[in-house]
C-alpha atoms as a PDB file:
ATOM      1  CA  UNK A   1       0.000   0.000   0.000  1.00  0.00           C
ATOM      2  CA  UNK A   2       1.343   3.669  -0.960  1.00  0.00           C
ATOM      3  CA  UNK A   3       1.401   5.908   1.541  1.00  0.00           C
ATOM      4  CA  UNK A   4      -0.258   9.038   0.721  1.00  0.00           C
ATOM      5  CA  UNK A   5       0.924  12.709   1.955  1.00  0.00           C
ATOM      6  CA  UNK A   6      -1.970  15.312   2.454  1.00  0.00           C
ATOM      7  CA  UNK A   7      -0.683  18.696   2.717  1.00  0.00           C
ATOM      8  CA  UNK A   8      -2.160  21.464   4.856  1.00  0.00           C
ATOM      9  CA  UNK A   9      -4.215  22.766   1.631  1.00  0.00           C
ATOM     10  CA  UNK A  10      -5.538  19.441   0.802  1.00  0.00           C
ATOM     11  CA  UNK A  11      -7.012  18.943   4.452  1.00  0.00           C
ATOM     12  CA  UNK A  12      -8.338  22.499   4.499  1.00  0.00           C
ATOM     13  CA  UNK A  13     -10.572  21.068   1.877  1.00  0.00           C
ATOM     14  CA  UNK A  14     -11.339  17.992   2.753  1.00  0.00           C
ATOM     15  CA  UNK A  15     -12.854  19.106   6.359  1.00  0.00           C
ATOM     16  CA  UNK A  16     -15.860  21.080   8.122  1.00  0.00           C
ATOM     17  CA  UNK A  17     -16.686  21.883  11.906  1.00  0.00           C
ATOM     18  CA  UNK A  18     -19.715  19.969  10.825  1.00  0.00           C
ATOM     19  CA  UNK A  19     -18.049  16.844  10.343  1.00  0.00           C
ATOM     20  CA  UNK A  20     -15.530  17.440  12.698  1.00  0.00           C
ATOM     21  CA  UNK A  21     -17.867  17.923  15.451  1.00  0.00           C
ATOM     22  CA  UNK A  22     -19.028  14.548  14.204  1.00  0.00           C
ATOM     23  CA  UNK A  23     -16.432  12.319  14.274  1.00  0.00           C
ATOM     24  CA  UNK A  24     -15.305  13.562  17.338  1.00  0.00           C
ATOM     25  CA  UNK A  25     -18.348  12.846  19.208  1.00  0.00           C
ATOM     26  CA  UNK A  26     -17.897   9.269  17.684  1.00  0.00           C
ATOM     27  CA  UNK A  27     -14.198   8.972  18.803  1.00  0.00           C
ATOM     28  CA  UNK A  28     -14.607   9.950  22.897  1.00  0.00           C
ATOM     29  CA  UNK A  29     -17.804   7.680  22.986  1.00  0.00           C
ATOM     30  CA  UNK A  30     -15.687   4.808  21.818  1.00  0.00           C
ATOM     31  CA  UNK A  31     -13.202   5.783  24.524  1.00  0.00           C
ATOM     32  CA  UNK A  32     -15.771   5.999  27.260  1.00  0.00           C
ATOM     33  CA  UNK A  33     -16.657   2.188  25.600  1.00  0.00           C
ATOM     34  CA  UNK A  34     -13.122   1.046  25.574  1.00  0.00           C
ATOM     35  CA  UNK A  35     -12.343   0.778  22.209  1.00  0.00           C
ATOM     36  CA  UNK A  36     -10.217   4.059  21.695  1.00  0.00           C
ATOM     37  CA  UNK A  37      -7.791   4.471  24.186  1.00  0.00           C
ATOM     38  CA  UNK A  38      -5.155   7.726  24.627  1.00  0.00           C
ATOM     39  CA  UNK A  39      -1.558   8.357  23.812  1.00  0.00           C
ATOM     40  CA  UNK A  40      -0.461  11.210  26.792  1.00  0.00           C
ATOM     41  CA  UNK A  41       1.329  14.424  25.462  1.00  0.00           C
ATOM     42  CA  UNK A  42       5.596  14.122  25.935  1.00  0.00           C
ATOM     43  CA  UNK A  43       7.427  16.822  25.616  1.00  0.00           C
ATOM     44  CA  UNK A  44      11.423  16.816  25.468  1.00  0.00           C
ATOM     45  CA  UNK A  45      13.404  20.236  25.840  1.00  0.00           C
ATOM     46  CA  UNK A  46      16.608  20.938  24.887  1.00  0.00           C
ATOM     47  CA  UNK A  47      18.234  24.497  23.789  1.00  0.00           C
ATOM     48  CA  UNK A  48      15.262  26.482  24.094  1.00  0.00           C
ATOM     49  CA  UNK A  49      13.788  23.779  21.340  1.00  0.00           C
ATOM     50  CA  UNK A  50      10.790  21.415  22.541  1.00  0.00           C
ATOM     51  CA  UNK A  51       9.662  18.322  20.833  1.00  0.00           C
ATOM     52  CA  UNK A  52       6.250  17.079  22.003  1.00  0.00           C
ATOM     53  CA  UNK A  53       4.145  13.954  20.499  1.00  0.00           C
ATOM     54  CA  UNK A  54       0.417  12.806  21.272  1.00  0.00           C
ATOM     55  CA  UNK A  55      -1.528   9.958  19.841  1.00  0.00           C
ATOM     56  CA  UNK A  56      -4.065   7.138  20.361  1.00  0.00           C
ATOM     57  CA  UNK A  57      -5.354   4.270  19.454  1.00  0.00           C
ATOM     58  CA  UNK A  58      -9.171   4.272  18.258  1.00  0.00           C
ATOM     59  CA  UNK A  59      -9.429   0.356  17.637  1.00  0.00           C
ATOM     60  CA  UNK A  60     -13.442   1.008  16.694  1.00  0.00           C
ATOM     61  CA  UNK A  61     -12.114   1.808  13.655  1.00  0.00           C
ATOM     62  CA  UNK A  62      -8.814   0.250  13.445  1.00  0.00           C
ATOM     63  CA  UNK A  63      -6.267   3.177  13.521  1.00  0.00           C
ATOM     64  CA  UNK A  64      -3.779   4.365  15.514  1.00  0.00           C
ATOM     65  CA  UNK A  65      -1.644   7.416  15.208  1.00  0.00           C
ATOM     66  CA  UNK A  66       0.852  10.326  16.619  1.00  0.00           C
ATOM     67  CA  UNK A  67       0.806  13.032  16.025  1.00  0.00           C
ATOM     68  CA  UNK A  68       4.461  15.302  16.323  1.00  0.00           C
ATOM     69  CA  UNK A  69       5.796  18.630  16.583  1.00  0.00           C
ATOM     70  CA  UNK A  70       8.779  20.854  17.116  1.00  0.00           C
ATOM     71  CA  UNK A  71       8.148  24.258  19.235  1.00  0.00           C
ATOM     72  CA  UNK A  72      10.837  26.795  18.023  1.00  0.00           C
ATOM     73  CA  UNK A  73      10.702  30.277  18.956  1.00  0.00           C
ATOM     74  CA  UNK A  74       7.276  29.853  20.203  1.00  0.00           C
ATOM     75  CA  UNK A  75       5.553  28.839  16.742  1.00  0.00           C
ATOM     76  CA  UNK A  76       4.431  25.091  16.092  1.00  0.00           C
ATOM     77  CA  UNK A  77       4.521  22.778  13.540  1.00  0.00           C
ATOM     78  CA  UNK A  78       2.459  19.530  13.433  1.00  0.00           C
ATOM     79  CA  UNK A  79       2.364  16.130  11.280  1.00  0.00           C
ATOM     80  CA  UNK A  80       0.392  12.841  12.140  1.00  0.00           C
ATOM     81  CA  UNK A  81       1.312   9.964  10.791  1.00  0.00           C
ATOM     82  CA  UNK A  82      -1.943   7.099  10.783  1.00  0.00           C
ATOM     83  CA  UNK A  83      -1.251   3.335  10.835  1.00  0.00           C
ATOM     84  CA  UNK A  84      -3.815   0.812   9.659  1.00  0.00           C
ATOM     85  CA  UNK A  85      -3.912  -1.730  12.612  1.00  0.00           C
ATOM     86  CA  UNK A  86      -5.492  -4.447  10.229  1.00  0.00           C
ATOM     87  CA  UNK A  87      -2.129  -5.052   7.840  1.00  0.00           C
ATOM     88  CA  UNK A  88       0.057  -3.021  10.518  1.00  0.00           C
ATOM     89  CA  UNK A  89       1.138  -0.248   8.309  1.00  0.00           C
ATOM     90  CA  UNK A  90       1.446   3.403   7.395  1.00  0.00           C
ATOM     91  CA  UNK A  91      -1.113   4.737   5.817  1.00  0.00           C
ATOM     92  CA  UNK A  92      -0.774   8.138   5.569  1.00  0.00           C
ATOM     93  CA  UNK A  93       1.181  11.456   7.282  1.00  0.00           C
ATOM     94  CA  UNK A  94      -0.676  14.904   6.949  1.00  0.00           C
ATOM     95  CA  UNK A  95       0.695  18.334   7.670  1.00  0.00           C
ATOM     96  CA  UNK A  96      -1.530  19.059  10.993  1.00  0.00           C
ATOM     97  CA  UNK A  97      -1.746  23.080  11.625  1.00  0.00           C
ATOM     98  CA  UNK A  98      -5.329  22.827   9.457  1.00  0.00           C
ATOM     99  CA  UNK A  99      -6.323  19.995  10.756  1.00  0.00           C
ATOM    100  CA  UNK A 100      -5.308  21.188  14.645  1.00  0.00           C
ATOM    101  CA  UNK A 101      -7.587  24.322  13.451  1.00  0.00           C
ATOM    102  CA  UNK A 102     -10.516  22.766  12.755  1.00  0.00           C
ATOM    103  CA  UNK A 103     -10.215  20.046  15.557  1.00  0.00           C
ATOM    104  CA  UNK A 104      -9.553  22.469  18.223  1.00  0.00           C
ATOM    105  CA  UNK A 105     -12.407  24.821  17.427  1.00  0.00           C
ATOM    106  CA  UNK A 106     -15.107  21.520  16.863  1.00  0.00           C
ATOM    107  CA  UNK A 107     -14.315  20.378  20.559  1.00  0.00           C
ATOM    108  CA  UNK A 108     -15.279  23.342  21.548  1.00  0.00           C
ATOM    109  CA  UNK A 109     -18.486  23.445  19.589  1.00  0.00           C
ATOM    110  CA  UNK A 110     -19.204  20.047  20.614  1.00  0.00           C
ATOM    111  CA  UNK A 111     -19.120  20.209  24.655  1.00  0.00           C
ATOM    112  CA  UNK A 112     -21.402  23.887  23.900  1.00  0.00           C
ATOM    113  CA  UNK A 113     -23.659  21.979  21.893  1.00  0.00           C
ATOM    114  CA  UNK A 114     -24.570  19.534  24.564  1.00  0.00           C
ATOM    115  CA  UNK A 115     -23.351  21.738  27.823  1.00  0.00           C
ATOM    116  CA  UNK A 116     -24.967  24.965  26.885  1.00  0.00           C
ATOM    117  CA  UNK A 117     -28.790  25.526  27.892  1.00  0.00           C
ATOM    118  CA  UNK A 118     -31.094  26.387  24.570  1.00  0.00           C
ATOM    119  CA  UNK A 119     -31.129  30.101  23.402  1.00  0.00           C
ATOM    120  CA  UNK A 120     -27.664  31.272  23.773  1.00  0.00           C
ATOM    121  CA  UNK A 121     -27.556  34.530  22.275  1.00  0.00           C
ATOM    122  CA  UNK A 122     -24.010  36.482  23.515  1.00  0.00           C
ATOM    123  CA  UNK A 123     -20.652  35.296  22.420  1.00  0.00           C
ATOM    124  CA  UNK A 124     -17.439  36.861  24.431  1.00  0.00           C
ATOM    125  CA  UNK A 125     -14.579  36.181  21.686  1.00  0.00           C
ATOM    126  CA  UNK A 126     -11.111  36.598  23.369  1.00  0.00           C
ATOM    127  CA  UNK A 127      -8.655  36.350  20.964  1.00  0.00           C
ATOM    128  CA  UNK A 128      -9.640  37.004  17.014  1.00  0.00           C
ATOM    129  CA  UNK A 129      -6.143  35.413  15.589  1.00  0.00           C
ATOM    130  CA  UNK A 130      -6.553  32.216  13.128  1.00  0.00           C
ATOM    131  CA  UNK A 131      -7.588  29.731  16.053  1.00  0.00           C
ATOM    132  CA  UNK A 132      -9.972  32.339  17.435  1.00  0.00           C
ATOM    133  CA  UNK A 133     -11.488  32.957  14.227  1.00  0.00           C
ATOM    134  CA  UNK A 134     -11.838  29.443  13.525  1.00  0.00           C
ATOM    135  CA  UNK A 135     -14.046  28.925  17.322  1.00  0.00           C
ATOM    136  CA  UNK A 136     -16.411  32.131  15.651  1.00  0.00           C
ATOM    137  CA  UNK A 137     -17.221  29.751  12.622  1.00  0.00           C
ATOM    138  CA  UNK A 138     -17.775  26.671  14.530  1.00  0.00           C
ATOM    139  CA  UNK A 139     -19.951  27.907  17.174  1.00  0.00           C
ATOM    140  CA  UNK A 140     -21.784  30.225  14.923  1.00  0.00           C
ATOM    141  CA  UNK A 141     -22.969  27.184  12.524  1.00  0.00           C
ATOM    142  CA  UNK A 142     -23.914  26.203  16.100  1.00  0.00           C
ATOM    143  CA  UNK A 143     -25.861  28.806  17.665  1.00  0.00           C
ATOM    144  CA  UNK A 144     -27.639  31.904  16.397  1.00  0.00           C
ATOM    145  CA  UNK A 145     -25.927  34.684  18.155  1.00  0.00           C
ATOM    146  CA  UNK A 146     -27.634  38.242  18.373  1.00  0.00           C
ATOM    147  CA  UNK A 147     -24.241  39.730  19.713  1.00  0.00           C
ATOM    148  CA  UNK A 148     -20.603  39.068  19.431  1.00  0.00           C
ATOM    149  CA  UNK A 149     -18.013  40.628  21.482  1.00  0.00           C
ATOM    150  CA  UNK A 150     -14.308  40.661  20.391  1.00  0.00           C
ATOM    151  CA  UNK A 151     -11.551  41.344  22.568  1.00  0.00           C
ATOM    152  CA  UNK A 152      -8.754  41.552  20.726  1.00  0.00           C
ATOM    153  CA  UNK A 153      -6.263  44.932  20.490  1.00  0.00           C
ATOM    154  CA  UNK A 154      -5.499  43.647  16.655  1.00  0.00           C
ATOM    155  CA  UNK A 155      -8.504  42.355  15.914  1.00  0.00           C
ATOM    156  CA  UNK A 156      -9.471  42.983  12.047  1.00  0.00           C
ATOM    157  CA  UNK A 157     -12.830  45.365  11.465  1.00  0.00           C
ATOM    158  CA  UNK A 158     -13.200  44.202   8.591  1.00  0.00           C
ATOM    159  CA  UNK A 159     -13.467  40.326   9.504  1.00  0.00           C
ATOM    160  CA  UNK A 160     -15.999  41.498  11.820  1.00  0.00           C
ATOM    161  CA  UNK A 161     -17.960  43.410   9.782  1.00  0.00           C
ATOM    162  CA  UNK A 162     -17.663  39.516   7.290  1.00  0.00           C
ATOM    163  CA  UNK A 163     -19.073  37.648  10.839  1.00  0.00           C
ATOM    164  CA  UNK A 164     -21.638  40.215  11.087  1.00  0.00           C
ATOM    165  CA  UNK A 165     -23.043  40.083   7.336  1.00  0.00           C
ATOM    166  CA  UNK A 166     -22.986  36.040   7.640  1.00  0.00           C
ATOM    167  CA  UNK A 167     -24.616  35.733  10.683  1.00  0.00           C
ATOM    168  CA  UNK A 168     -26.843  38.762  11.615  1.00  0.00           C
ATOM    169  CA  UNK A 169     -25.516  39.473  14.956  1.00  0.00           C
ATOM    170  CA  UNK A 170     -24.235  42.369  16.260  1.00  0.00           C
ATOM    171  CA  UNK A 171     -20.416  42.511  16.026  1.00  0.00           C
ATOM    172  CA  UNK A 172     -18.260  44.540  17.811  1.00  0.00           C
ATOM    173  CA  UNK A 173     -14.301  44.731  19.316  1.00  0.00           C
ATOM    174  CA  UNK A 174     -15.005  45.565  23.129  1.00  0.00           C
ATOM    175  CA  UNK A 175     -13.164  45.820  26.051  1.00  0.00           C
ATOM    176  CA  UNK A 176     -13.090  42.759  28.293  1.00  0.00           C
ATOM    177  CA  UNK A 177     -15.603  43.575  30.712  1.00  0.00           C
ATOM    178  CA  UNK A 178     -18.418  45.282  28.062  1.00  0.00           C
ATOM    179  CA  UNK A 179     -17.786  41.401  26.064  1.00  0.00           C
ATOM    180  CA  UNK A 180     -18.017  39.183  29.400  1.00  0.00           C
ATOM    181  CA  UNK A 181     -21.036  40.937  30.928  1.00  0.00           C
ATOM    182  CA  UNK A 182     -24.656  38.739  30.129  1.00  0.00           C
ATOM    183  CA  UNK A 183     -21.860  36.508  27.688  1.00  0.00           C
ATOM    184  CA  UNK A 184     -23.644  32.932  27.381  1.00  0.00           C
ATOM    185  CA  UNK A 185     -20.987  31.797  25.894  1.00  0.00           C
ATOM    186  CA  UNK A 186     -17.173  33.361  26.713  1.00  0.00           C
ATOM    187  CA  UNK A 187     -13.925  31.930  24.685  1.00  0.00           C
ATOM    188  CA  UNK A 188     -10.559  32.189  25.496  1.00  0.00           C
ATOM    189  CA  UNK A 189      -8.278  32.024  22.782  1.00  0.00           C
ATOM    190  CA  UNK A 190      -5.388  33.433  23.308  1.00  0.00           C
ATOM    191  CA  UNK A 191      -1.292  32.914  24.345  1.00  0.00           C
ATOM    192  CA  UNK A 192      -1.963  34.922  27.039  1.00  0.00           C
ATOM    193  CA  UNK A 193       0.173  33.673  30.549  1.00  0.00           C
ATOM    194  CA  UNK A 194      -2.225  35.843  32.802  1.00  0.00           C
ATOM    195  CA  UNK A 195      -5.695  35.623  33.267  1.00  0.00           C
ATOM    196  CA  UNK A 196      -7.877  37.324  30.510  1.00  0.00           C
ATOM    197  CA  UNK A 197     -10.981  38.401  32.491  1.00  0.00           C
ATOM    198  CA  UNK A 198     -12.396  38.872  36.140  1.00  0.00           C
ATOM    199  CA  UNK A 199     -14.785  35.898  36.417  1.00  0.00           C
ATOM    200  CA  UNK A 200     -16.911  38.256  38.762  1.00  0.00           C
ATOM    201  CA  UNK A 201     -18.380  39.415  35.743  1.00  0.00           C
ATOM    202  CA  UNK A 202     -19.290  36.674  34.486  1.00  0.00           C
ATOM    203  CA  UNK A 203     -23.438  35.890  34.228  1.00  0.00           C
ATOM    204  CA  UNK A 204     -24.316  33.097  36.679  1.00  0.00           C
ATOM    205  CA  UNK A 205     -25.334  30.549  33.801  1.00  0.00           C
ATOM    206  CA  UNK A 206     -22.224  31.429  31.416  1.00  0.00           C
ATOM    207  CA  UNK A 207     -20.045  28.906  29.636  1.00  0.00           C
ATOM    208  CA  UNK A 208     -16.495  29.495  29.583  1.00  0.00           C
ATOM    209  CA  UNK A 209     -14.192  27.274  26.607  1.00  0.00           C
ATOM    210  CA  UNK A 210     -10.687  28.042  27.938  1.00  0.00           C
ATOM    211  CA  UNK A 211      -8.655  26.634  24.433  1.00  0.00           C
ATOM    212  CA  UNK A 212      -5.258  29.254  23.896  1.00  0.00           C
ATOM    213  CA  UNK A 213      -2.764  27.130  26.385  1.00  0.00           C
ATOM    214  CA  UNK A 214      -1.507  23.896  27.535  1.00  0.00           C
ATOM    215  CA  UNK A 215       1.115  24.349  29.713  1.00  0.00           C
ATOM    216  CA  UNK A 216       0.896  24.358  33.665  1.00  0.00           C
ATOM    217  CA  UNK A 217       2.607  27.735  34.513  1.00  0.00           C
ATOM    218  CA  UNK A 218       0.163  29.617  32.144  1.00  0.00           C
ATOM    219  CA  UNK A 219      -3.202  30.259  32.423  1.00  0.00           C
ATOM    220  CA  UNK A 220      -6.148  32.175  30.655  1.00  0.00           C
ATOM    221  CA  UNK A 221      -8.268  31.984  33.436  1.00  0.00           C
ATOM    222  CA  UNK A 222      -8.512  33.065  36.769  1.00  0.00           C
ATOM    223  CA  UNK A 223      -8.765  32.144  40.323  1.00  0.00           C
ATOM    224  CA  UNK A 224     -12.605  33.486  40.709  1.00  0.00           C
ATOM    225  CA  UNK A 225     -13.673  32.135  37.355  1.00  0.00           C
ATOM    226  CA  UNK A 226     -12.495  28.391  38.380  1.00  0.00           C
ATOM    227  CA  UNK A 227     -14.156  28.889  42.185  1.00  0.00           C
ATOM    228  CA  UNK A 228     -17.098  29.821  40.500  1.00  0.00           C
ATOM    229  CA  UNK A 229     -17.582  27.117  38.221  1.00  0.00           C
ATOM    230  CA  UNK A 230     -20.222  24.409  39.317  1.00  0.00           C
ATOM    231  CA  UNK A 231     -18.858  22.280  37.018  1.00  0.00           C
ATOM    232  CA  UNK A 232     -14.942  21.923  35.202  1.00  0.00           C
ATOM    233  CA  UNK A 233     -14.984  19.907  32.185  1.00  0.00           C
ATOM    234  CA  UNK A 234     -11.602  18.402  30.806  1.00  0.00           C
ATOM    235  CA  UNK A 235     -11.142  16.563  27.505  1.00  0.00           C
ATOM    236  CA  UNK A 236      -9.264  13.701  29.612  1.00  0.00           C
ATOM    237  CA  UNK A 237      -8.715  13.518  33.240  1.00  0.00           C
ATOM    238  CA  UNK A 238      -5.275  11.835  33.064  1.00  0.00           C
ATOM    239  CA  UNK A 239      -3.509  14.522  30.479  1.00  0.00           C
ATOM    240  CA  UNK A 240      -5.673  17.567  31.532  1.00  0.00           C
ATOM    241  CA  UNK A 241      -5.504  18.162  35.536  1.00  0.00           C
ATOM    242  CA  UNK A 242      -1.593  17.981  35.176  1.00  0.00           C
ATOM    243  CA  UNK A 243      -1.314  20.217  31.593  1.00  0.00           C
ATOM    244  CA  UNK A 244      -4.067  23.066  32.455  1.00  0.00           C
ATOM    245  CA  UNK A 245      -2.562  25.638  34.113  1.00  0.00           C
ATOM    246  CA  UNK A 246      -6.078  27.189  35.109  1.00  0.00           C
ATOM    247  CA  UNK A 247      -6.129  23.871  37.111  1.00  0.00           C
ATOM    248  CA  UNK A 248      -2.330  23.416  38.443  1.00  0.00           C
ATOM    249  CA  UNK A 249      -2.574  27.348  39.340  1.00  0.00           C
ATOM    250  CA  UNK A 250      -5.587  27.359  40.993  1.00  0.00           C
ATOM    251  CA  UNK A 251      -5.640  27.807  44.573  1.00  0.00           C
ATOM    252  CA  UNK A 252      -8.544  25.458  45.360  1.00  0.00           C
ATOM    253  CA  UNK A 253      -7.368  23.039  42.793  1.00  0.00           C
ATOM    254  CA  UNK A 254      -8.260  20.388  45.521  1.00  0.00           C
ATOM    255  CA  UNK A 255     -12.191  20.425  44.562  1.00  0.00           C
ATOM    256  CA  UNK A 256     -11.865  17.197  42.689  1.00  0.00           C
ATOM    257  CA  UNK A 257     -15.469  16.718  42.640  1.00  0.00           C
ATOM    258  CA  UNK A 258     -16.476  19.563  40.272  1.00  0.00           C
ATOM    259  CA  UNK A 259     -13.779  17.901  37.733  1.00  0.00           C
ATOM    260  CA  UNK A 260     -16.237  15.658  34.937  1.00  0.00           C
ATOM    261  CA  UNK A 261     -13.872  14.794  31.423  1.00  0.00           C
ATOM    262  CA  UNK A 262     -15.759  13.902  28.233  1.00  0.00           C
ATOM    263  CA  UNK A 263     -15.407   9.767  28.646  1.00  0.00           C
ATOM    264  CA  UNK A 264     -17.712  10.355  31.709  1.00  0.00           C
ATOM    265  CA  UNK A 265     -19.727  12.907  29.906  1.00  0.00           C
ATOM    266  CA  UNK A 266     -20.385  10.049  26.679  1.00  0.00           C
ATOM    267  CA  UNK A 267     -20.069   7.143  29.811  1.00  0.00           C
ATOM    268  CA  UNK A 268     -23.408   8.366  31.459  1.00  0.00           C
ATOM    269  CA  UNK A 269     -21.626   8.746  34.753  1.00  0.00           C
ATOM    270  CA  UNK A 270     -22.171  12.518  34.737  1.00  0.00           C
ATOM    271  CA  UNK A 271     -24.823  14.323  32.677  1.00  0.00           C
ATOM    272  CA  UNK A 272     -24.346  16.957  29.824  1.00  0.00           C
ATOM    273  CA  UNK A 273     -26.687  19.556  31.746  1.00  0.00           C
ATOM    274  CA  UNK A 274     -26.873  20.697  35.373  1.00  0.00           C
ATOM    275  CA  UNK A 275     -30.350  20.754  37.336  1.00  0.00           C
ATOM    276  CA  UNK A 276     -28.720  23.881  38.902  1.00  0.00           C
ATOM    277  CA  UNK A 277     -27.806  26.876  36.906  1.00  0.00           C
ATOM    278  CA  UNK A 278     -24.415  27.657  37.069  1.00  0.00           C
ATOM    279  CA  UNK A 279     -21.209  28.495  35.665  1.00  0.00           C
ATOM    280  CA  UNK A 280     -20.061  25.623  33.568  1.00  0.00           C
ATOM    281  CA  UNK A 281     -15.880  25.610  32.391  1.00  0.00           C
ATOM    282  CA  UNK A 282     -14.556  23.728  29.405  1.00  0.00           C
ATOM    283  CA  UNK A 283     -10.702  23.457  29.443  1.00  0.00           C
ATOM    284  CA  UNK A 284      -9.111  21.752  26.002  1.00  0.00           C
ATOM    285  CA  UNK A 285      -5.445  21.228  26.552  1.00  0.00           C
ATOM    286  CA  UNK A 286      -5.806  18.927  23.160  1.00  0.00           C
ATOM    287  CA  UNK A 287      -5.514  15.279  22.804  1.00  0.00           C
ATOM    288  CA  UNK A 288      -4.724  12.944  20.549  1.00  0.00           C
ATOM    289  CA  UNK A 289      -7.212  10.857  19.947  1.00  0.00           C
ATOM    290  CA  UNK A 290      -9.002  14.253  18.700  1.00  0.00           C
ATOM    291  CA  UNK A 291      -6.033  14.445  16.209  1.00  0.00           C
ATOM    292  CA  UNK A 292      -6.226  10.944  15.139  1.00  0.00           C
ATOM    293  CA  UNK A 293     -10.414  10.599  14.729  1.00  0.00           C
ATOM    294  CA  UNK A 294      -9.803  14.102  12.853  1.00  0.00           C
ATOM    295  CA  UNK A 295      -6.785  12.569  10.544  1.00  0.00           C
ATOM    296  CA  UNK A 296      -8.944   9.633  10.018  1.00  0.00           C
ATOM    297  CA  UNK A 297     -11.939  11.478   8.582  1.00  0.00           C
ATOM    298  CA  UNK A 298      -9.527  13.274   6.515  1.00  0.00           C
ATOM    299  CA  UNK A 299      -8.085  10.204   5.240  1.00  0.00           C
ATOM    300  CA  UNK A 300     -11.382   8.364   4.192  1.00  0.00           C
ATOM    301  CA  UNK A 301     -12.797  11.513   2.574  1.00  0.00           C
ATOM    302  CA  UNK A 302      -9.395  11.453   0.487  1.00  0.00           C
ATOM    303  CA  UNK A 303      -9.735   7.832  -0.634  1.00  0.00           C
ATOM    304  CA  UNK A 304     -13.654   8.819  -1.599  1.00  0.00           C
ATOM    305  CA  UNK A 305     -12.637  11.330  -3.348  1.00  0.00           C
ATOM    306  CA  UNK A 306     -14.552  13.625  -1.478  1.00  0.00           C
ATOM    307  CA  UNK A 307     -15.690  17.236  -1.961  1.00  0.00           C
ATOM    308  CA  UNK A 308     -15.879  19.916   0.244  1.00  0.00           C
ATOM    309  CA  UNK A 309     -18.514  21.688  -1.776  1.00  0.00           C
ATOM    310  CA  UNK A 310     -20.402  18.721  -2.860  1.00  0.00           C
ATOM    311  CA  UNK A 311     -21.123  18.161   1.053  1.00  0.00           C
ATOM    312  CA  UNK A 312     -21.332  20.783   2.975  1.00  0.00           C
ATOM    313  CA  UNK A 313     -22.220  24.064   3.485  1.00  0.00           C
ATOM    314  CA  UNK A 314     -19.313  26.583   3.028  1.00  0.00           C
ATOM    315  CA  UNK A 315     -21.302  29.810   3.252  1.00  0.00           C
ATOM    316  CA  UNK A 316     -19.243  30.687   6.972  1.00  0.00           C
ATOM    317  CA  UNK A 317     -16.242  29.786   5.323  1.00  0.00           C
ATOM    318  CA  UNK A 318     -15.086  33.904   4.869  1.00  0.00           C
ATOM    319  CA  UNK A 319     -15.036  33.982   8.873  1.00  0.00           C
ATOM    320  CA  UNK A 320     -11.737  32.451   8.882  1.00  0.00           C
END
């Protein structure tokens, strides 16, 4: 079997944040089932360089794969390489900043869609660079905002005024507290190593998607926001309470009990909605069975020849 190379262009149009959102929801139900199991995040330092790897397994479907990448200088740069575990070879390596882009921002989309009580209609937006962009288009083919606040000093008017004419809502760079105040929804996306906001401001029912770091001494988040929360949700327990630095920093990190990570969520052990209202956290650190479920859908819409325009709709697509 040849193993095929999909470049970063090729996977830009070969996914959606529909079909993202999709596969993803498959891919953490088969690990609450046991059959998809996680590869932890290692990172290696040396001269100011880091090398850091990810993967998993997702036997359901009879793939595994790792995903690499260097950090120089602060900038990434990602390939995953997919094995087919029924001949036990290589099927295919793709460049991964796309396809990191559209899984990060799904995730998201997919704990709102489930976590977040019908009729959201404010969206905070911290952070309007590529990734931050990207969360705007997933969660607006989502919900149907009536406002959306960016906070973002370089934030681009003109993309705004693009989000505004494809969605109807309101649009609008604010400061942080004008975007967080009666925010449903609030998202952090940013490479920010202090805290963003003041969660005092936030509404008592708000959802907060914390997505711009992955590090433990760094942290978008703060202290008030995190002793607020009714509820934490982590992508997986294991990887998550020791990479989030809104959990390793906070002082009352203790509180184990408000901690629920999406195998429980897709397990049954904890339900999706609260009977309480209350302030509900998503932290995504990023892990690699997202990357691999995501590579994989890539992958079999290659070998189907498959068209972004013939099967889906692209009319968000100018919000990135």
């Amino acid at each position: 079997m040849t193993m095929l190379h999909i470049s970063d262009a090729q996977v830009a149009e070969l996914l959606d944040f529909r079909g993202v959102t999709e596969v993803l929801a498959q891919a953490f139900q088969d690990l609450a089932d046991g059959r998809a199991a996680v590869h932890p995040r290692q990172r290696t330092d040396c001269a100011g360089i880091k090398l850091s790897s990810m993967g998993a397994i997702w036997a359901a479907r009879n793939v595994a794969g790792l995903k690499v990448y260097p950090t120089v200088a602060g900038q990434f740069s990602f390939s995953i390489i997919l094995f087919d575990l029924e001949t036990n070879t290589p099927m295919a390596v793709l460049d991964g900043n796309e396809l990191t882009r559209f899984r990060t921002a799904a995730i998201t989309t997919l704990v709102a869609s489930r976590a977040v009580a019908p009729g959201a209609r404010k969206l905070a937006l911290f952070g309007a660079g590529l990734q931050g962009r990207s969360q705007a288009q997933s969660l607006c083919e989502r919900f149907r905002f009536e406002e959306i606040c960016v906070v973002d000093p370089l934030a681009n008017p003109a993309w705004c005024k693009r989000v505004e004419q494809a969605t109807g809502a309101r649009v609008r760079i604010t400061a942080a507290d004008e975007a967080v105040l009666d925010a449903d929804i609030v998202v952090t996306a940013t490479r920010s190593a202090e805290p963003v906001f003041d969660g005092g401001w936030l509404a008592p029912g708000a959802f907060v998607a914390a997505i711009g770091t992955s590090t433990p001494k760094v942290r978008e988040l703060d202290d008030t926001t995190m002793s607020r929360a009714e509820r934490i949700i982590v992508e997986w327990k294991p990887q998550s309470l020791v990479e989030a630095g809104e959990i390793v920093l906070w002082n009352e990190r203790h509180q184990a009990g408000r901690y629920v990570d999406l195998p429980q969520l897709f397990g049954g052990e904890a339900p999706w909605h609260l009977d309480r209202r209350g302030i509900t956290v998503f932290k995504s650190v990023g892990v690699g069975l997202a990357d691999v479920a995501t590579a994989q859908l890539v992958l079999s819409r290659a070998r189907e020849g498959w068209l972004l325009t013939d099967h889906a709709d692209t009319s968000m697509g100018a919000l990135t």
